[in-house]
N, C-alpha and C. Protein backbone atom coordinates (compact mmCIF):
# COMPACT_ATOMS: atom_id res chain seq x y z
N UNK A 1 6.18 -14.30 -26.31
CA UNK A 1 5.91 -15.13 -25.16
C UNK A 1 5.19 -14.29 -24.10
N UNK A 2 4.45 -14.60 -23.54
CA UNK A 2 3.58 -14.34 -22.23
C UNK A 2 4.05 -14.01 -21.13
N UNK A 3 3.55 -13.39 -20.37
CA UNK A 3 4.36 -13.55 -18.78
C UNK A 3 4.05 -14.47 -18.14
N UNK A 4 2.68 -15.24 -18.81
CA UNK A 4 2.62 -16.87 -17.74
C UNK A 4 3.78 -17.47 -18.41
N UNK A 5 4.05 -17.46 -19.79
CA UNK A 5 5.20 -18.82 -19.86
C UNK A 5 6.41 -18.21 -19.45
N UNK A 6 7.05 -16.66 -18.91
CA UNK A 6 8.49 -16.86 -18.13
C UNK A 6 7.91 -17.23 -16.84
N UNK A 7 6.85 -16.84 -16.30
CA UNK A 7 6.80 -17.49 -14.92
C UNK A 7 6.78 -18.87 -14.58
N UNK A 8 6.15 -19.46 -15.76
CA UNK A 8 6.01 -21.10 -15.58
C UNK A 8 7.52 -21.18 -15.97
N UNK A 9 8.19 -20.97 -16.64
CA UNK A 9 9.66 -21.57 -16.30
C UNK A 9 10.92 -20.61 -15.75
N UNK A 10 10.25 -19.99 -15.15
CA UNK A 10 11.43 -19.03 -13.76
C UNK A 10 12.40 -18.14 -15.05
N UNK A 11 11.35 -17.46 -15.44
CA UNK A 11 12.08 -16.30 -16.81
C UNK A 11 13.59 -16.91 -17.44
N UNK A 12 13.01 -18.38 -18.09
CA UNK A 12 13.62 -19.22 -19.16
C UNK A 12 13.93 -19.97 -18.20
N UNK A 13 14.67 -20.68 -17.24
CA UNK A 13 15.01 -21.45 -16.82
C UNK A 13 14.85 -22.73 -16.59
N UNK A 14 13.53 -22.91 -16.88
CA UNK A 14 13.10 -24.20 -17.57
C UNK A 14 13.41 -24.79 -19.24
N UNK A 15 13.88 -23.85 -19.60
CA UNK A 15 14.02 -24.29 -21.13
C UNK A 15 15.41 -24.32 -21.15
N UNK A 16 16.34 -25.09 -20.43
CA UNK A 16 17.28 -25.45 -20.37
C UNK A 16 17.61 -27.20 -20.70
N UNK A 17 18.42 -27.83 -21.31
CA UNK A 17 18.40 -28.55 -21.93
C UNK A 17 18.96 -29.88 -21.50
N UNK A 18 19.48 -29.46 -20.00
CA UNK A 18 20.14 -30.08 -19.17
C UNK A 18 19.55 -30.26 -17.78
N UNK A 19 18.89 -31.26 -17.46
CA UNK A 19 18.35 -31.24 -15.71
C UNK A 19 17.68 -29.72 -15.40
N UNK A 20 16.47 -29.29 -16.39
CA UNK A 20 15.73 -28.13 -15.98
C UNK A 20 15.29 -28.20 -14.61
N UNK A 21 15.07 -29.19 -14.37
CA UNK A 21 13.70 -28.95 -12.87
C UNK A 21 15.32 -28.86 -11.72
N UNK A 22 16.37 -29.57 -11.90
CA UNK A 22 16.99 -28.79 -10.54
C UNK A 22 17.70 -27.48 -11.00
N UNK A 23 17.91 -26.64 -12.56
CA UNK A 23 17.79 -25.47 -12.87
C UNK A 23 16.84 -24.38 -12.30
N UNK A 24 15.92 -24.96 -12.39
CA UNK A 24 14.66 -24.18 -11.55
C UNK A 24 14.92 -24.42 -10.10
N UNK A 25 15.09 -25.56 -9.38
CA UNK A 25 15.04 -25.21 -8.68
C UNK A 25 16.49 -24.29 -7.53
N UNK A 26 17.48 -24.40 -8.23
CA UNK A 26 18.81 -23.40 -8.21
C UNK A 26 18.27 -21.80 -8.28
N UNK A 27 17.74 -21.77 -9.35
CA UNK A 27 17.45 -20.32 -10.05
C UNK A 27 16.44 -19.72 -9.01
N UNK A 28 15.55 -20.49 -8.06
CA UNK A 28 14.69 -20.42 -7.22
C UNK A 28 14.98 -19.26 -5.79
N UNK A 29 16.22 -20.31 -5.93
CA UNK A 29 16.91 -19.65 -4.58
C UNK A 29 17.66 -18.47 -4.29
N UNK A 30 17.75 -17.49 -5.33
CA UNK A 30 17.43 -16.43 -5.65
C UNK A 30 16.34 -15.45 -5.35
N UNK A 31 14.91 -16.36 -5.33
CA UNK A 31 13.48 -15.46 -4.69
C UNK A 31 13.71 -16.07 -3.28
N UNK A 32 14.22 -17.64 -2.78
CA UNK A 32 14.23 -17.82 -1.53
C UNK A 32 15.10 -16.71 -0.66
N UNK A 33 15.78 -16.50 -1.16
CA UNK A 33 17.07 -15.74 0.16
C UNK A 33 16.97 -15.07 0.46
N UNK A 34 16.66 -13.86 0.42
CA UNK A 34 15.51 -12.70 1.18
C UNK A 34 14.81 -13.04 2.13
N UNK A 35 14.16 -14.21 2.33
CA UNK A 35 13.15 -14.85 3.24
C UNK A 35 13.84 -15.51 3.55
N UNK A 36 15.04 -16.33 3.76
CA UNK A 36 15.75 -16.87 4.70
C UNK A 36 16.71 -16.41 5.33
N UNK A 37 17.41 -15.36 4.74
CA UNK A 37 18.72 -14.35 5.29
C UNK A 37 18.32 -12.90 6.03
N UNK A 38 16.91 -12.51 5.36
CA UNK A 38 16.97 -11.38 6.57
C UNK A 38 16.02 -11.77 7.72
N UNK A 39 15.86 -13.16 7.75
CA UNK A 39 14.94 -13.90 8.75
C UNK A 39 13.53 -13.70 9.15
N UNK A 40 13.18 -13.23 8.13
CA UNK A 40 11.48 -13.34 8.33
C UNK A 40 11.05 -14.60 9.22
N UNK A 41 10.04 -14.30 9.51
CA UNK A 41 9.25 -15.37 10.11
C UNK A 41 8.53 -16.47 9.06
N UNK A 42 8.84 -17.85 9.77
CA UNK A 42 8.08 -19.23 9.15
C UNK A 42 7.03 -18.85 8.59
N UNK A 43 5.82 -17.55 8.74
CA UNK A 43 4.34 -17.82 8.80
C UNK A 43 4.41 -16.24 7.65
N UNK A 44 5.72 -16.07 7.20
CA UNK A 44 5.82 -15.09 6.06
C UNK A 44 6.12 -16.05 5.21
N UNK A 45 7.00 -16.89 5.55
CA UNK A 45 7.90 -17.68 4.41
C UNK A 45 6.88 -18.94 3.77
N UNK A 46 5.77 -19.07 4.26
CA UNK A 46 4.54 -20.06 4.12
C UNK A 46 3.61 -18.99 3.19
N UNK A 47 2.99 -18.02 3.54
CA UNK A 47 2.60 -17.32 2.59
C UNK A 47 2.88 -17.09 1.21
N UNK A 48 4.28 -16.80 1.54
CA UNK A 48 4.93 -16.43 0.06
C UNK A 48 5.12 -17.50 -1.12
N UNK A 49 5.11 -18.90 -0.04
CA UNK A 49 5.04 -20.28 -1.02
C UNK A 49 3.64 -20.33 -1.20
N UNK A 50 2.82 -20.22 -0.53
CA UNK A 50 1.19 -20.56 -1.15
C UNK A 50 1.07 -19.50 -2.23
N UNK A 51 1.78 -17.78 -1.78
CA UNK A 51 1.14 -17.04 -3.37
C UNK A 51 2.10 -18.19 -4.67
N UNK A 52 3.41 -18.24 -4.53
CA UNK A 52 4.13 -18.88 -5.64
C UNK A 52 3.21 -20.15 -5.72
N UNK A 53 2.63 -21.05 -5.08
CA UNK A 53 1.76 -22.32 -5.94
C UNK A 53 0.87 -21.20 -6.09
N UNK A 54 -0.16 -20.46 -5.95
CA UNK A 54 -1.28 -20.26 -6.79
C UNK A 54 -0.92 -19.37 -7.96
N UNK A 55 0.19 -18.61 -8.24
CA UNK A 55 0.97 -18.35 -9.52
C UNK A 55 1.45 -19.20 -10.37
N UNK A 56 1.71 -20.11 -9.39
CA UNK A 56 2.21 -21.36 -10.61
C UNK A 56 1.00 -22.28 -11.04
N UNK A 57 -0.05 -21.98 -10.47
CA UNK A 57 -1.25 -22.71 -10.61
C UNK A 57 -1.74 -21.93 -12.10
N UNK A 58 -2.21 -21.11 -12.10
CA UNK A 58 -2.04 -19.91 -13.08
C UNK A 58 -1.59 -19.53 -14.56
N UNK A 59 -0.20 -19.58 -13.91
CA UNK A 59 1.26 -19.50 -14.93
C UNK A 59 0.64 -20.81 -15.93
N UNK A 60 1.12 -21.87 -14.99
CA UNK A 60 0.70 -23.23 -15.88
C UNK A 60 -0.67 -23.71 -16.61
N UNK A 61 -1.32 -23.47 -15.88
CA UNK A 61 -2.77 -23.27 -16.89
C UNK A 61 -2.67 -22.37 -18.20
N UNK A 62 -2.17 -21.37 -17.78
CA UNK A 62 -2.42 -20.41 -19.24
C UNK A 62 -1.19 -20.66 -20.30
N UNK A 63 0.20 -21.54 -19.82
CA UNK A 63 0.96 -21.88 -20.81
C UNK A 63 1.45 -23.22 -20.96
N UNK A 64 0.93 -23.78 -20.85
CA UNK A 64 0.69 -25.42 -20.76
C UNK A 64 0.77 -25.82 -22.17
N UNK A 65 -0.35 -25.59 -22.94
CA UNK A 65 -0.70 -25.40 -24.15
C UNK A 65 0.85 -25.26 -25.39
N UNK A 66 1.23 -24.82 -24.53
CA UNK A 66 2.59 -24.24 -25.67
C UNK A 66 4.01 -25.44 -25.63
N UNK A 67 3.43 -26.29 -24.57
CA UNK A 67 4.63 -27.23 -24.54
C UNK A 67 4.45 -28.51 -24.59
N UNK A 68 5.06 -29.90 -25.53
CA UNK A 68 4.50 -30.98 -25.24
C UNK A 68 4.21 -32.05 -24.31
N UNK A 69 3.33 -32.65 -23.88
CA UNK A 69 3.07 -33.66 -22.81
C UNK A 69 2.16 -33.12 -21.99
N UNK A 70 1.73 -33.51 -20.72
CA UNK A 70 1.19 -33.57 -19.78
C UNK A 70 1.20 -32.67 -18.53
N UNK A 71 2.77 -33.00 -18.30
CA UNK A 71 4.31 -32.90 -17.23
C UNK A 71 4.99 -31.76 -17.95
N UNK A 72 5.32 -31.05 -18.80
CA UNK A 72 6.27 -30.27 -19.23
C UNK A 72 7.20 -30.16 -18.48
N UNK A 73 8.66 -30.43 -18.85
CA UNK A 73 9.66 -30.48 -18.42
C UNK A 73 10.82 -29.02 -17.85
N UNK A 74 10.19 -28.11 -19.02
CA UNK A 74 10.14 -26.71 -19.01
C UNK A 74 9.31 -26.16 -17.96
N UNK A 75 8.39 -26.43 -17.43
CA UNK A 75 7.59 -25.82 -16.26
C UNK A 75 7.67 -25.73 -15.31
N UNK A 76 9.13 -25.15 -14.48
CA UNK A 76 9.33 -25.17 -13.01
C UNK A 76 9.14 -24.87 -12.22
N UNK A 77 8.12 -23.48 -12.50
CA UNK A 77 7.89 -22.96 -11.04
C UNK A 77 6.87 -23.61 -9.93
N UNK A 78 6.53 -24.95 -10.34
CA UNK A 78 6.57 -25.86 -9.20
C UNK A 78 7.78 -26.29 -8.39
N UNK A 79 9.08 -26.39 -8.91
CA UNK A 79 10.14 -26.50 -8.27
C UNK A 79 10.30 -25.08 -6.94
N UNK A 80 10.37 -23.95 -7.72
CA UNK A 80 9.88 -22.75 -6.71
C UNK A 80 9.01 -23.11 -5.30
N UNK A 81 7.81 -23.30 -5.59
CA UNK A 81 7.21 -23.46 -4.72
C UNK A 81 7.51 -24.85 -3.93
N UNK A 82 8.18 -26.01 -4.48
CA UNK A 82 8.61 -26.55 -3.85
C UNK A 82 9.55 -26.28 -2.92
N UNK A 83 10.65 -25.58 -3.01
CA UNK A 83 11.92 -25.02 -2.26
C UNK A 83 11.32 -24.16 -1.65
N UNK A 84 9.97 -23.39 -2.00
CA UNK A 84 9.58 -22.65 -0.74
C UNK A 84 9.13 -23.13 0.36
N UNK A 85 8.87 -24.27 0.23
CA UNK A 85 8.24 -25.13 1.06
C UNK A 85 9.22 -26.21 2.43
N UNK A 86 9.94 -26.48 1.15
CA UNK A 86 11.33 -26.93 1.79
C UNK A 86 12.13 -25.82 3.05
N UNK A 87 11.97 -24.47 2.42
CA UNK A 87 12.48 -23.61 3.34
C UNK A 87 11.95 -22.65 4.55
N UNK A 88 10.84 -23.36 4.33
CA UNK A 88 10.01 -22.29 5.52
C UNK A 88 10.52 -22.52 6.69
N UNK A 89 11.08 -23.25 7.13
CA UNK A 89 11.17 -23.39 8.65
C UNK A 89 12.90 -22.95 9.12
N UNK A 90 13.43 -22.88 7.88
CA UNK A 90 15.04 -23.04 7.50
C UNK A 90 15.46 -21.89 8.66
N UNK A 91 17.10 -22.10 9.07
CA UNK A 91 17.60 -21.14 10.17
C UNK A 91 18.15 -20.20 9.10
N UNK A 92 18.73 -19.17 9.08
CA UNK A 92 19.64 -18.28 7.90
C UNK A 92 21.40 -18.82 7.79
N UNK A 93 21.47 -20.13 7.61
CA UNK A 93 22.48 -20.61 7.74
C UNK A 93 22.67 -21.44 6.00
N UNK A 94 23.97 -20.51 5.41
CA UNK A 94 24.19 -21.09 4.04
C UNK A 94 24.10 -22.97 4.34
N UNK A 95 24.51 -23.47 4.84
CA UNK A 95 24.41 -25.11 5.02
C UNK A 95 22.42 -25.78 4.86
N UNK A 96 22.09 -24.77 5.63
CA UNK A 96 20.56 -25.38 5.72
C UNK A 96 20.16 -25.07 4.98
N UNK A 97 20.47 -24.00 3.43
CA UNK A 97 20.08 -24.08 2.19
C UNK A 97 20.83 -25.22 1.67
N UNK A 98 21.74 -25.11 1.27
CA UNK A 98 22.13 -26.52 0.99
C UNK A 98 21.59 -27.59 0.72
N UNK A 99 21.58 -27.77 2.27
CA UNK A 99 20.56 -29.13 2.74
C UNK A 99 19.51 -29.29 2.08
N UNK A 100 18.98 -27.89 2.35
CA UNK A 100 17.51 -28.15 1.68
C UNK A 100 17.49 -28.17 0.00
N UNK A 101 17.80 -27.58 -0.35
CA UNK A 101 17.92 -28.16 -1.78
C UNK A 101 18.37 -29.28 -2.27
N UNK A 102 19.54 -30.11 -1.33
CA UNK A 102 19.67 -31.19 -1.96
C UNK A 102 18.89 -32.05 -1.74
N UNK A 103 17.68 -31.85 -0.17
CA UNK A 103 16.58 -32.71 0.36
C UNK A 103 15.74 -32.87 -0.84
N UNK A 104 15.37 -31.37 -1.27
CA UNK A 104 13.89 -31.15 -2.20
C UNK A 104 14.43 -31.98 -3.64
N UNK A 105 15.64 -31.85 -3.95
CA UNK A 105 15.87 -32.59 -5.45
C UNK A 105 15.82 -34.23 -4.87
N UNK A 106 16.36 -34.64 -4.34
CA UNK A 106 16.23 -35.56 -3.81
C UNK A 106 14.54 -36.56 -3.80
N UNK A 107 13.96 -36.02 -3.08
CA UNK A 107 12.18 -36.28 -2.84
C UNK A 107 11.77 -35.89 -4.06
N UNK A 108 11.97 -34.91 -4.84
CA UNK A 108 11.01 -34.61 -6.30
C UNK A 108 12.06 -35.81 -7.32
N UNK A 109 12.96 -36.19 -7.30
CA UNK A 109 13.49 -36.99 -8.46
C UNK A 109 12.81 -38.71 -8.29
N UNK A 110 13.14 -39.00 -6.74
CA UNK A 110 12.62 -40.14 -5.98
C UNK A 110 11.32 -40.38 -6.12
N UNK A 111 10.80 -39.47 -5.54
CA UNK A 111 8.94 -39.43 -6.00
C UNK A 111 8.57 -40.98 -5.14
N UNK A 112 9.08 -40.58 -3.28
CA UNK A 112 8.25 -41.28 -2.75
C UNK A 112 6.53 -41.47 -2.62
N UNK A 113 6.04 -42.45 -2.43
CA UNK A 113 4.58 -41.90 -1.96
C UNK A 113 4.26 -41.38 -0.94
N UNK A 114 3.23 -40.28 -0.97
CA UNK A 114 2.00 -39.99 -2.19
C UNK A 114 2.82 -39.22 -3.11
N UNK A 115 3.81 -38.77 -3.02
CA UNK A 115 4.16 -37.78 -4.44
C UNK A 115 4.22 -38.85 -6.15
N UNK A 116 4.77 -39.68 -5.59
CA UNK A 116 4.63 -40.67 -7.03
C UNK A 116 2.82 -40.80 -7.22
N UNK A 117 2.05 -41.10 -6.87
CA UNK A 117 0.48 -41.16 -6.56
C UNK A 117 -0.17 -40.02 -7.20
N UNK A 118 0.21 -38.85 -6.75
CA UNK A 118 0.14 -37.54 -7.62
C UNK A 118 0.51 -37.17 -8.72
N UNK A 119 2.15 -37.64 -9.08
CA UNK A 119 2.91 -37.81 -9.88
C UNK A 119 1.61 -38.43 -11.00
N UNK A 120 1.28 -39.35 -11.11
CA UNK A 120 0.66 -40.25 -11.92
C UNK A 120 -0.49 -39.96 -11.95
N UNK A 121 -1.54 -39.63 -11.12
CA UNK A 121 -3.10 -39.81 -10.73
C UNK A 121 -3.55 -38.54 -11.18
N UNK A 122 -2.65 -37.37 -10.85
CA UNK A 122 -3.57 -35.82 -10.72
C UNK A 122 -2.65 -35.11 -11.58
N UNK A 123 -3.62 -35.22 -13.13
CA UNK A 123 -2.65 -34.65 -14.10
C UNK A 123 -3.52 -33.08 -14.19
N UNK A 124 -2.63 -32.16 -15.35
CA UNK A 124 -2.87 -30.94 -15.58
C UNK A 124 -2.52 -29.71 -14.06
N UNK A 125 -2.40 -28.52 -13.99
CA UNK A 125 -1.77 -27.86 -13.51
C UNK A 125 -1.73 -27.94 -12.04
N UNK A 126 -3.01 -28.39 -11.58
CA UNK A 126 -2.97 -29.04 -9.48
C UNK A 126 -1.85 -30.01 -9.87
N UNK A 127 -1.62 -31.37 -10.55
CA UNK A 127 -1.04 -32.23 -10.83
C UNK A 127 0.73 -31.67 -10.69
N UNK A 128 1.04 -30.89 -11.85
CA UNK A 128 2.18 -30.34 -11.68
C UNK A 128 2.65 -29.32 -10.61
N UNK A 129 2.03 -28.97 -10.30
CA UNK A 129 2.38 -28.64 -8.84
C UNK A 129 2.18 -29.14 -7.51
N UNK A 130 1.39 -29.75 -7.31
CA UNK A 130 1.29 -30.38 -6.22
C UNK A 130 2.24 -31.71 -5.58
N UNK A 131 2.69 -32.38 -6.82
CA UNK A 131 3.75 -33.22 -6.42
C UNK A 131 5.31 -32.80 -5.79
N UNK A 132 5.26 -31.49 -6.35
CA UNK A 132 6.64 -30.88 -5.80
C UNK A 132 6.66 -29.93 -4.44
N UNK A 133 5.23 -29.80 -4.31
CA UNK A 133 4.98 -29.27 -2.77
C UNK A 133 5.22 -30.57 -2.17
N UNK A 134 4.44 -31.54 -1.67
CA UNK A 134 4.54 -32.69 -1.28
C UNK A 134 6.12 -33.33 -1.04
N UNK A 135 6.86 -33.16 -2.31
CA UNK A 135 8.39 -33.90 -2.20
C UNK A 135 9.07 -32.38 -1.19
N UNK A 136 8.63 -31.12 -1.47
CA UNK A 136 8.61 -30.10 -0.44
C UNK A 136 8.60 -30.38 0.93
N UNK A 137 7.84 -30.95 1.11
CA UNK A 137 7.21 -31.02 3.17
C UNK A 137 8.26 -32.68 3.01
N UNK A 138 8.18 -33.76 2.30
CA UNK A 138 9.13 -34.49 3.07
C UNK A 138 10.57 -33.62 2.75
N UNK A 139 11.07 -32.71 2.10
CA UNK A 139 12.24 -31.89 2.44
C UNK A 139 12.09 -31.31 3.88
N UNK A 140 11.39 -30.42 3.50
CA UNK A 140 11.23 -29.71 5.00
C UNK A 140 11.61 -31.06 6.28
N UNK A 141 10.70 -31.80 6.26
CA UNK A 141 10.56 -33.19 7.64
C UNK A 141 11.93 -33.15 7.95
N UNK A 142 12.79 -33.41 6.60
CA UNK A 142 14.41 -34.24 6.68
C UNK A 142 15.17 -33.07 7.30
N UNK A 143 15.10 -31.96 6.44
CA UNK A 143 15.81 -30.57 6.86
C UNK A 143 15.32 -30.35 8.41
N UNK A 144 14.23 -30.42 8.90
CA UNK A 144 13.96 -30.17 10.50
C UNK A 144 15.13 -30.98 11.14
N UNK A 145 14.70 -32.60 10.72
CA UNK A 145 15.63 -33.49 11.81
C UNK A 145 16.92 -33.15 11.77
N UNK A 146 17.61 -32.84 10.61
CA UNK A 146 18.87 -32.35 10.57
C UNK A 146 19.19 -31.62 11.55
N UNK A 147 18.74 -30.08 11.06
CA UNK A 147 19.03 -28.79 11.59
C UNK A 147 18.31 -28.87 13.22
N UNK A 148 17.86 -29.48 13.99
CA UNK A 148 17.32 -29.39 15.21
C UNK A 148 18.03 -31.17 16.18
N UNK A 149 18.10 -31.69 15.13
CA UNK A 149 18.95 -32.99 16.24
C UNK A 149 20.02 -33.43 15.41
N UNK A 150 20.36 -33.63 14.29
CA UNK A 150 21.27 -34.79 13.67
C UNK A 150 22.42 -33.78 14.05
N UNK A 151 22.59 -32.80 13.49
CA UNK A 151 24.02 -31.80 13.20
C UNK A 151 24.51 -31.32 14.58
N UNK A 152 23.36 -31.59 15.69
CA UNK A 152 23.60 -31.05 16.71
C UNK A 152 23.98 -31.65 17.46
N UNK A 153 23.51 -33.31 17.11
CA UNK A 153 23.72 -34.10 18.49
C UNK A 153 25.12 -34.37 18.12
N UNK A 154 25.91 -34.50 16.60
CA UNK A 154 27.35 -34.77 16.74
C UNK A 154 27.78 -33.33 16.42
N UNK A 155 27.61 -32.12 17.03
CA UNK A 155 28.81 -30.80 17.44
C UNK A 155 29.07 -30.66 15.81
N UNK A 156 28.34 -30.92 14.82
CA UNK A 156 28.96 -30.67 12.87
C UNK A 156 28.77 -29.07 13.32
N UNK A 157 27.80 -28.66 13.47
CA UNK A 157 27.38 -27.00 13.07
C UNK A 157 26.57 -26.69 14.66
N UNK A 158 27.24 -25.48 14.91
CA UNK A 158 26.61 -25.05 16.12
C UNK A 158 25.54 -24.74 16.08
């Protein structure tokens, strides 16, 4: 095997047989927490998700080929870059990971529009990644309102 196909599925974690894509995106949060716990800045934590989509842009092009369909189910490190996305703005508070992961599974399973639009319209490796950035930023949206008014205005988390 290649090093694009452990990267396209988060060194095996996509080839799990059970709900891979929120495997990936669990296994993710592992590269997230470094960038949310020793508190880098938003405009590090945005970088590091644009290198992870253009790796996963990459990854998936060169091992695509090896798996069946379109979509490969095995191919998560769009989930990655999704949760990176989800977490850029995040405080270093175990809850607002949480949150955010259950936001980002949430929006990538749902596949509001445009992510369903993408989902369907823009196949091959932009295709597979780009829908899970997208269900990404409406994470992020939900995770903002949370962590800046909902939790605050009823006293849940200081």
């Amino acid at each position: 095997m290649s090093i694009a196909f452990w990267i396209a599925t988060l060194g095996g974690a996509g080839l799990s047989k059970h709900a891979p894509g929120t495997i990936g995106s669990m296994v993710s949060l592992f590269f997230w927490a470094p960038f949310i716990f020793v508190e880098t800045s938003w405009q590090i934590r945005i970088t590091a998700a644009c290198f992870v989509f253009c790796l996963g842009l990459w990854a998936t092009q060169k091992s695509i080929t090896q798996f069946k369909g379109s979509d490969p189910q095995s191919i998560v490190i769009d989930e990655a870059a999704g949760m990176g996305i989800t977490l850029c703005l995040c405080q270093p508070l175990w809850w607002n990971v949480a949150l955010g992961f259950a936001f980002f599974r949430f929006f990538d399973v749902l596949k509001p529009w445009p992510v369903s639009w993408v989902d369907q319209k823009i196949k091959g490796p932009l295709g597979i990644m780009l829908d899970d950035v997208l269900a990404g930023i409406y994470a992020l949206m939900l995770l903002f309102v949370f962590d800046q008014w909902l939790l605050p205005l009823f006293g849940i988390f200081p």
